[in-house]
C-alpha atoms as a PDB file:
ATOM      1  CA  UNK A   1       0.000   0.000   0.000  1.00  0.00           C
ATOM      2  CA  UNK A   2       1.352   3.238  -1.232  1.00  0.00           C
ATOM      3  CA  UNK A   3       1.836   6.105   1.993  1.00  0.00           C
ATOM      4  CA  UNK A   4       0.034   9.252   1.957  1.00  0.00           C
ATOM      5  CA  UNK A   5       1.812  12.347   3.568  1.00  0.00           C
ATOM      6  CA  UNK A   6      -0.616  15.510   4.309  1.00  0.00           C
ATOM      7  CA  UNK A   7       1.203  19.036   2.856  1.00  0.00           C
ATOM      8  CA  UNK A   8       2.174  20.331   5.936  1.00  0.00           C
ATOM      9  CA  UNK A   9       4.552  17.333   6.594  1.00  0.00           C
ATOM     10  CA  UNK A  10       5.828  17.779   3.366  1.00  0.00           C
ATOM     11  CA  UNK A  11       6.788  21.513   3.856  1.00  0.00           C
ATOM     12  CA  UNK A  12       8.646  20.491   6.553  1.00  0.00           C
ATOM     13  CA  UNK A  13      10.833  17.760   5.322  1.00  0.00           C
ATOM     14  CA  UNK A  14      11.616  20.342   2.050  1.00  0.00           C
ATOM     15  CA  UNK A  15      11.921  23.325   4.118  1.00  0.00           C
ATOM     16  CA  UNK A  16      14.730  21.498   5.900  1.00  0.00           C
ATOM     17  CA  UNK A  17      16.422  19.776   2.885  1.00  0.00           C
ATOM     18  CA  UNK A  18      16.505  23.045   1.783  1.00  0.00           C
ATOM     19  CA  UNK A  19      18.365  24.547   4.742  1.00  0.00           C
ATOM     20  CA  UNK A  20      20.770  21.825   3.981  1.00  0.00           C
ATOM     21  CA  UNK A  21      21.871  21.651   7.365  1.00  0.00           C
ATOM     22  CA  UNK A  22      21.504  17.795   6.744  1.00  0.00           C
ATOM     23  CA  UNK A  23      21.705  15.399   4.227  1.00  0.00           C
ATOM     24  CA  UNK A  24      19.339  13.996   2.151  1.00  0.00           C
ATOM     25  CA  UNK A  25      20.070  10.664   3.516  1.00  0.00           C
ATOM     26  CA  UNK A  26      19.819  12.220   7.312  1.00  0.00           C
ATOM     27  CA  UNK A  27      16.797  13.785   6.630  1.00  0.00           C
ATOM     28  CA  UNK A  28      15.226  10.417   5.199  1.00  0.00           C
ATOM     29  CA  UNK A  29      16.408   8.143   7.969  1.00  0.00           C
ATOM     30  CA  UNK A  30      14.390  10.791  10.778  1.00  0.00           C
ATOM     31  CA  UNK A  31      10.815  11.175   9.009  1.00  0.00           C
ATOM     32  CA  UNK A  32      10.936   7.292   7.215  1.00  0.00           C
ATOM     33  CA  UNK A  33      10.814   8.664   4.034  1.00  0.00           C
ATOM     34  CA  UNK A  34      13.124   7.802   0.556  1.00  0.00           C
ATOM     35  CA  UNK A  35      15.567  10.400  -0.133  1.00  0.00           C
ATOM     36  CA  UNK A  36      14.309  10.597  -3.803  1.00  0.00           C
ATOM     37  CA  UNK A  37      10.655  11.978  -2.709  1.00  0.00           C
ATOM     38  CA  UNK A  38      12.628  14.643   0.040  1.00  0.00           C
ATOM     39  CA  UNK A  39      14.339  15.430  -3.561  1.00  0.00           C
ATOM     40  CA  UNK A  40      11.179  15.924  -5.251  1.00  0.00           C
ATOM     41  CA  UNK A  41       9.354  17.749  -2.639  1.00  0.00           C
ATOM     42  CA  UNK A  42      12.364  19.969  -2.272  1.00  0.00           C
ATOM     43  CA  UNK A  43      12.347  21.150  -5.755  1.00  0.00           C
ATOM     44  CA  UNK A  44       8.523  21.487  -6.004  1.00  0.00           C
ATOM     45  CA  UNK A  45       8.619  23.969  -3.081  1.00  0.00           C
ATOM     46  CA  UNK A  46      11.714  26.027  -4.504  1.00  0.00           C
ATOM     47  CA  UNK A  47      10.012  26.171  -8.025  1.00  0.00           C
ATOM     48  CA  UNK A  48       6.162  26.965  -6.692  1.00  0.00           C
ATOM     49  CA  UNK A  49       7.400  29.500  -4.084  1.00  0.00           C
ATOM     50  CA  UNK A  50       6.874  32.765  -6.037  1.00  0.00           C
ATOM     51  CA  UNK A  51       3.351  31.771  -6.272  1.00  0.00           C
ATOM     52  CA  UNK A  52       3.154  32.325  -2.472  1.00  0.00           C
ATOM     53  CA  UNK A  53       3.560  36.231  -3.102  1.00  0.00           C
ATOM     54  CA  UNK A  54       1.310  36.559  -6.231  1.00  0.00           C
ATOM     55  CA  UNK A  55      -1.662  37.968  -4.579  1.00  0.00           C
ATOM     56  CA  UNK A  56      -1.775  40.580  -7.448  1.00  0.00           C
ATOM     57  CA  UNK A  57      -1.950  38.209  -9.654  1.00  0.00           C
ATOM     58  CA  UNK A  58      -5.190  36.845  -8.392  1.00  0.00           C
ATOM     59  CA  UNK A  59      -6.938  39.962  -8.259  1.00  0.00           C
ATOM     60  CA  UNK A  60      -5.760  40.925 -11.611  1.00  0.00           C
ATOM     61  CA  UNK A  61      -7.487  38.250 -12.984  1.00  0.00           C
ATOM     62  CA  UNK A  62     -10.548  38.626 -10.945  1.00  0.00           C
ATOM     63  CA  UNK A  63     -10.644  41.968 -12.084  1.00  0.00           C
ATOM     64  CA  UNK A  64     -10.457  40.917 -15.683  1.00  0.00           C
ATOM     65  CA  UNK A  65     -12.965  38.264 -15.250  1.00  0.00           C
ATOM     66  CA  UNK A  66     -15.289  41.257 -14.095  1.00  0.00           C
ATOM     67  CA  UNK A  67     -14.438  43.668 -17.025  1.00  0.00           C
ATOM     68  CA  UNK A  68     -14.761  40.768 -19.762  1.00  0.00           C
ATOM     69  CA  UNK A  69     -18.748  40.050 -17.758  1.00  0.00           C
ATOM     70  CA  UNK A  70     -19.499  43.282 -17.966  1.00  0.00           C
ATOM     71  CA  UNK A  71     -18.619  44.155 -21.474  1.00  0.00           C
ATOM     72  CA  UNK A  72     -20.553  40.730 -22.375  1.00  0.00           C
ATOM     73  CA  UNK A  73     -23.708  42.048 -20.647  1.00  0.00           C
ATOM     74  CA  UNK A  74     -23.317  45.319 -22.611  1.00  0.00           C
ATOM     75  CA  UNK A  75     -22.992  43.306 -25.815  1.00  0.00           C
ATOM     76  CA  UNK A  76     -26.106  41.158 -25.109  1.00  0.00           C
ATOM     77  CA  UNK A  77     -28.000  44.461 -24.123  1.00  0.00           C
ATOM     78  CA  UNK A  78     -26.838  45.964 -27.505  1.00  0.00           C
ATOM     79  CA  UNK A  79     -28.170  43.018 -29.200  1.00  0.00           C
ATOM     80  CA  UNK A  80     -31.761  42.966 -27.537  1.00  0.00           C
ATOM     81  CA  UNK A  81     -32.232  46.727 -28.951  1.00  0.00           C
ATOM     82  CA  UNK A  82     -31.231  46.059 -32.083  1.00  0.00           C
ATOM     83  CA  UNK A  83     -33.304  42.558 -32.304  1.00  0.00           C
ATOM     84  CA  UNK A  84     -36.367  44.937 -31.093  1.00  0.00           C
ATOM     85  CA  UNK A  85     -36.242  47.337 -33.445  1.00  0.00           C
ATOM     86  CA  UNK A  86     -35.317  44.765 -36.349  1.00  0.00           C
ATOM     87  CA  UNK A  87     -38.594  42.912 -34.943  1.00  0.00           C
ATOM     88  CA  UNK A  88     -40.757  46.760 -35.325  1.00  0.00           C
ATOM     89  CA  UNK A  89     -39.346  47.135 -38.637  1.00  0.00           C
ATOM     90  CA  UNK A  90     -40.261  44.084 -39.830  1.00  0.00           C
ATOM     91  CA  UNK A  91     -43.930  44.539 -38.193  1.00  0.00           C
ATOM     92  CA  UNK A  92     -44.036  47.654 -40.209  1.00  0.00           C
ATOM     93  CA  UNK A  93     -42.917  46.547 -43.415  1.00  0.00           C
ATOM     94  CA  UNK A  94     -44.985  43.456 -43.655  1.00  0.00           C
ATOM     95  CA  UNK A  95     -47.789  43.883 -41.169  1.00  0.00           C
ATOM     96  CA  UNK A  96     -47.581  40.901 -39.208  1.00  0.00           C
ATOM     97  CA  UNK A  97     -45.310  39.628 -36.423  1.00  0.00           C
ATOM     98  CA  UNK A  98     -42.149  37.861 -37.911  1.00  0.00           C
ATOM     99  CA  UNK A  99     -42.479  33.675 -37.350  1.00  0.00           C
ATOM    100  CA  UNK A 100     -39.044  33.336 -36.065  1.00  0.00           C
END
């Protein structure tokens, strides 16, 4: 059966193969864990740590998202119009509602 270790755990055993105060090996031997996935979690957390300070990032796009919504909305309000009055001119022009 294949062993599960919860994030925090993880953070810890990188955190410290990344002070490098001991080795790989060490480091395996005190938690029970292979020195290749200490490796691996090491260099996840030194490649993903910049996106611990990208809070400006989020809101950027959150603030796009909104923009994009609300220049949809104005396009679909722009279309309504311009379906009513297509639908007026057509009730003018032939007298009867259109079938569509």
């Amino acid at each position: 059966m294949r062993k599960r270790y919860d994030k925090e755990f993880k953070a810890k055993v990188a955190l410290e193969a990344l002070k490098g105060e001991k080795t790989l090996q060490e480091l395996a031997i005190t938690y029970s864990v292979h020195p290749n996935m200490i490796a691996l979690w090491k260099r996840q957390l030194s490649e993903h740590a910049s996106a611990l300070f990208e809070k400006e990032g989020k809101d950027k796009t959150a603030e796009d998202a909104t923009r994009q919504k609300d220049e949809l909305y104005k396009q679909i309000g722009q279309l309504q119009v311009e379906n009513d009055y297509l639908k007026k001119k057509y009730k003018q022009l032939y007298g009867t509602d259109p079938k569509w």
